[in-house]
N, C-alpha and C. Protein backbone atom coordinates (compact mmCIF):
# COMPACT_ATOMS: atom_id res chain seq x y z
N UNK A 1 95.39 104.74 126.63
CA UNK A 1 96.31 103.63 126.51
C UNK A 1 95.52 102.34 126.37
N UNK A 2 94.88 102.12 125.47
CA UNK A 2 94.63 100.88 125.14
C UNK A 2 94.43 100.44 123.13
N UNK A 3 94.28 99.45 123.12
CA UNK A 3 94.49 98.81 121.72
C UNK A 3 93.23 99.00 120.94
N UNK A 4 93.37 99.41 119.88
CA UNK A 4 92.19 99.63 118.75
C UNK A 4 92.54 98.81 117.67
N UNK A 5 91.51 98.20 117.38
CA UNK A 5 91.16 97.72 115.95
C UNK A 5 90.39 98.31 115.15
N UNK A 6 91.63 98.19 114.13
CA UNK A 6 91.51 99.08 112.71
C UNK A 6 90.36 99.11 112.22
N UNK A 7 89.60 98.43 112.00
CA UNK A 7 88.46 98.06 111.60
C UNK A 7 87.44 99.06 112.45
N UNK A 8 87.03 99.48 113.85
CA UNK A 8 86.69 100.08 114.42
C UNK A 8 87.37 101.51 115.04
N UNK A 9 88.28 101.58 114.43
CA UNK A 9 88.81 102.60 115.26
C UNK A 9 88.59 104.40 114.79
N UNK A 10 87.32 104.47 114.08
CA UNK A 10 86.63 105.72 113.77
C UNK A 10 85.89 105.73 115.18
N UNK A 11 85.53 104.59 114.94
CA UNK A 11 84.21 104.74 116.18
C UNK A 11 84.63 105.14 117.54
N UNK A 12 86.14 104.04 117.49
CA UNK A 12 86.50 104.43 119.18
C UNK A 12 86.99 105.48 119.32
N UNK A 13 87.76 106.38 118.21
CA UNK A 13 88.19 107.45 118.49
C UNK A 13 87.10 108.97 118.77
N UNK A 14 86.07 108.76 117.61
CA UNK A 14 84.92 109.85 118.29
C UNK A 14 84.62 109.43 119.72
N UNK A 15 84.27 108.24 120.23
CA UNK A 15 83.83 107.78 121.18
C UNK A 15 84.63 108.70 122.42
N UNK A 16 86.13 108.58 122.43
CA UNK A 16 87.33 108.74 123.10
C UNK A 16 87.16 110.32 123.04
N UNK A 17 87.29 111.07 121.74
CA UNK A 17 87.63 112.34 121.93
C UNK A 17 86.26 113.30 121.20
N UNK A 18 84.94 113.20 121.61
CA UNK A 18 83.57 113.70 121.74
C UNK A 18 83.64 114.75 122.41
N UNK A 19 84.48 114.22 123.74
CA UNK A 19 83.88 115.71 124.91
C UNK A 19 85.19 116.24 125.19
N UNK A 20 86.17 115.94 124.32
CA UNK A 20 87.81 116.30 124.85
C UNK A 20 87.97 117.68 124.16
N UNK A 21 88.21 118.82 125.00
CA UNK A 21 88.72 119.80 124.98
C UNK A 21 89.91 119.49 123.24
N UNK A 22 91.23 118.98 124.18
CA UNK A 22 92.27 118.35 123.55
C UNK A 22 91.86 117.68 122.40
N UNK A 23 92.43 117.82 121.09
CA UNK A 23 91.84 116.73 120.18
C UNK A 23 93.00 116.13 119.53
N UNK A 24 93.85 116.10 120.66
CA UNK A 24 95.46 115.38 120.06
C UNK A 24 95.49 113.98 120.64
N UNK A 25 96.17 113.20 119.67
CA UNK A 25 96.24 111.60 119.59
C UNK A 25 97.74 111.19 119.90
N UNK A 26 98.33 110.39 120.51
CA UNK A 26 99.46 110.23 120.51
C UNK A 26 99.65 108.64 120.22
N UNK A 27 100.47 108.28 118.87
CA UNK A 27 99.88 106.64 118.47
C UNK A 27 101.21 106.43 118.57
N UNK A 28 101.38 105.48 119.83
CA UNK A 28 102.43 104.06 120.14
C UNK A 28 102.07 102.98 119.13
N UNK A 29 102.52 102.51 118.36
CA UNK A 29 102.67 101.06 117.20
C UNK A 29 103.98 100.42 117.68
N UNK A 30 103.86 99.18 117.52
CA UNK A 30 104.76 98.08 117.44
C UNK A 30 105.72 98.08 116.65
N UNK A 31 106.85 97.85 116.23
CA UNK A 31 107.73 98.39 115.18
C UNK A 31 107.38 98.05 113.90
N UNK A 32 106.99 96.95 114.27
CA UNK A 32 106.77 95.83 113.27
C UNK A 32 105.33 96.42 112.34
N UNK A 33 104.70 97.15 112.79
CA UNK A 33 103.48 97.47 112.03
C UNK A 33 103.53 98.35 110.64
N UNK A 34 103.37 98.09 109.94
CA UNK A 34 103.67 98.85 108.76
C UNK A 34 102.71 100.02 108.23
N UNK A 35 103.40 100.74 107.81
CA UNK A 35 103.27 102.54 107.42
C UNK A 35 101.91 102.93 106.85
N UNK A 36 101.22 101.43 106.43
CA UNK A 36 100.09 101.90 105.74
C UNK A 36 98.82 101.65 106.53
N UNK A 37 99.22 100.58 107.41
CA UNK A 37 98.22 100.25 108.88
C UNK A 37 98.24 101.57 109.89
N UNK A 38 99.40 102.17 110.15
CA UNK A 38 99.73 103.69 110.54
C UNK A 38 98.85 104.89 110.13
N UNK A 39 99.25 104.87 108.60
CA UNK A 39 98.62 105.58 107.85
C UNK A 39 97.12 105.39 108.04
N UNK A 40 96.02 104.49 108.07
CA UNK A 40 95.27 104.22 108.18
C UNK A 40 94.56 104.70 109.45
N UNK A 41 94.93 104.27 110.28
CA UNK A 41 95.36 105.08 111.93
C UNK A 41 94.49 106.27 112.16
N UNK A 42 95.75 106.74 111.53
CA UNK A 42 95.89 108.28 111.64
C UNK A 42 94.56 109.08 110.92
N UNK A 43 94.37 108.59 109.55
CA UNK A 43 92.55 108.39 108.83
C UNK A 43 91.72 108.41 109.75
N UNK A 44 91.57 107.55 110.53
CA UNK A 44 90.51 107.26 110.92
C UNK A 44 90.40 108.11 112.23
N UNK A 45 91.59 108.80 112.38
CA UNK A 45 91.59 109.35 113.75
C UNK A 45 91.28 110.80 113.58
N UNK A 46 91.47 111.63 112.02
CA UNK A 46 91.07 112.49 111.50
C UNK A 46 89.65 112.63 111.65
N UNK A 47 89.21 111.30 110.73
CA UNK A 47 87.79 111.51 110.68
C UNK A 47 86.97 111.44 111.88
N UNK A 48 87.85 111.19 113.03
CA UNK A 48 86.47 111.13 114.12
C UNK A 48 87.13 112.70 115.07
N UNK A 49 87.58 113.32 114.27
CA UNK A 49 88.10 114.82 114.91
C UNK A 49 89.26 115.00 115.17
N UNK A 50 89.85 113.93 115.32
CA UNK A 50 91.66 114.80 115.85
C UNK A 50 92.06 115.68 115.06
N UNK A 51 92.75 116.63 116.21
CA UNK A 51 93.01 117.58 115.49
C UNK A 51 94.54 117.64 114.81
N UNK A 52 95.44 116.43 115.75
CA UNK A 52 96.92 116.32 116.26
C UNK A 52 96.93 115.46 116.15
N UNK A 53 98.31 114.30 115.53
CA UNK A 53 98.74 113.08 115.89
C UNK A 53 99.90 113.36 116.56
N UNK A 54 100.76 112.93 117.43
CA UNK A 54 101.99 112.79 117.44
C UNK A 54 101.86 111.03 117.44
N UNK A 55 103.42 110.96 117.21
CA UNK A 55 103.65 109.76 116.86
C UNK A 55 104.70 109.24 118.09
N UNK A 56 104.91 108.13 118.70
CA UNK A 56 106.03 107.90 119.39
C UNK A 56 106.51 107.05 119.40
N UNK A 57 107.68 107.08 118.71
CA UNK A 57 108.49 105.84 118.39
C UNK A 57 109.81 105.06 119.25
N UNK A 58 109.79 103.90 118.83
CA UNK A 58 110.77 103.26 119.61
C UNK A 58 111.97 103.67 120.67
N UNK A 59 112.26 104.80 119.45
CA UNK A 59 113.36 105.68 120.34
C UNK A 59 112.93 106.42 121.16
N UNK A 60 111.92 107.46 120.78
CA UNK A 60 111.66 108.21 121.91
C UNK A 60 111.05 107.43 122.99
N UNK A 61 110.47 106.31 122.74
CA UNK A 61 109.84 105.44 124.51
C UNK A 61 111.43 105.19 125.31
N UNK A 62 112.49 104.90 124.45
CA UNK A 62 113.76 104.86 124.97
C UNK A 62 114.23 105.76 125.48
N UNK A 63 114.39 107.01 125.10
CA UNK A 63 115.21 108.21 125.75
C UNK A 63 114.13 108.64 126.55
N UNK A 64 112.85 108.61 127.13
CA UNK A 64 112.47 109.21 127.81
C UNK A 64 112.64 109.02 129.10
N UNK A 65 112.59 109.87 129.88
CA UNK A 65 113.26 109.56 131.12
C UNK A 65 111.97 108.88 132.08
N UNK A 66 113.02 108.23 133.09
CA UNK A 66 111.70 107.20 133.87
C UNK A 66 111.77 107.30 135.04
């Protein structure tokens, strides 16, 4: 749970998931962020190994129970 910049975020993600069993990502975005900054994301999160994105959107942070 913290914020990556796009610009770096190959790096932080090998950094993050090197020694992780798990190689699933789960990317919270702002609504407002658009599909290709997302898209981009998700690139860069490939290339440093994920194996998984899920995505979680507005709604689901809403219906989840608290």
């Amino acid at each position: 749970q913290r914020e990556i910049d796009v610009a770096r975020a190959e790096d932080a993600f090998r950094e993050v998931f090197s020694a992780r069993r798990d190689k699933t990502l789960y990317l919270i975005g702002d609504g407002t962020v658009r599909y290709g900054e997302i898209a981009r994301i998700i690139d860069a999160a490939v290339g440093a190994g994920v194996t998984r994105v899920g995505i979680v959107t507005e709604g689901l942070r809403h219906a989840a129970p608290r």
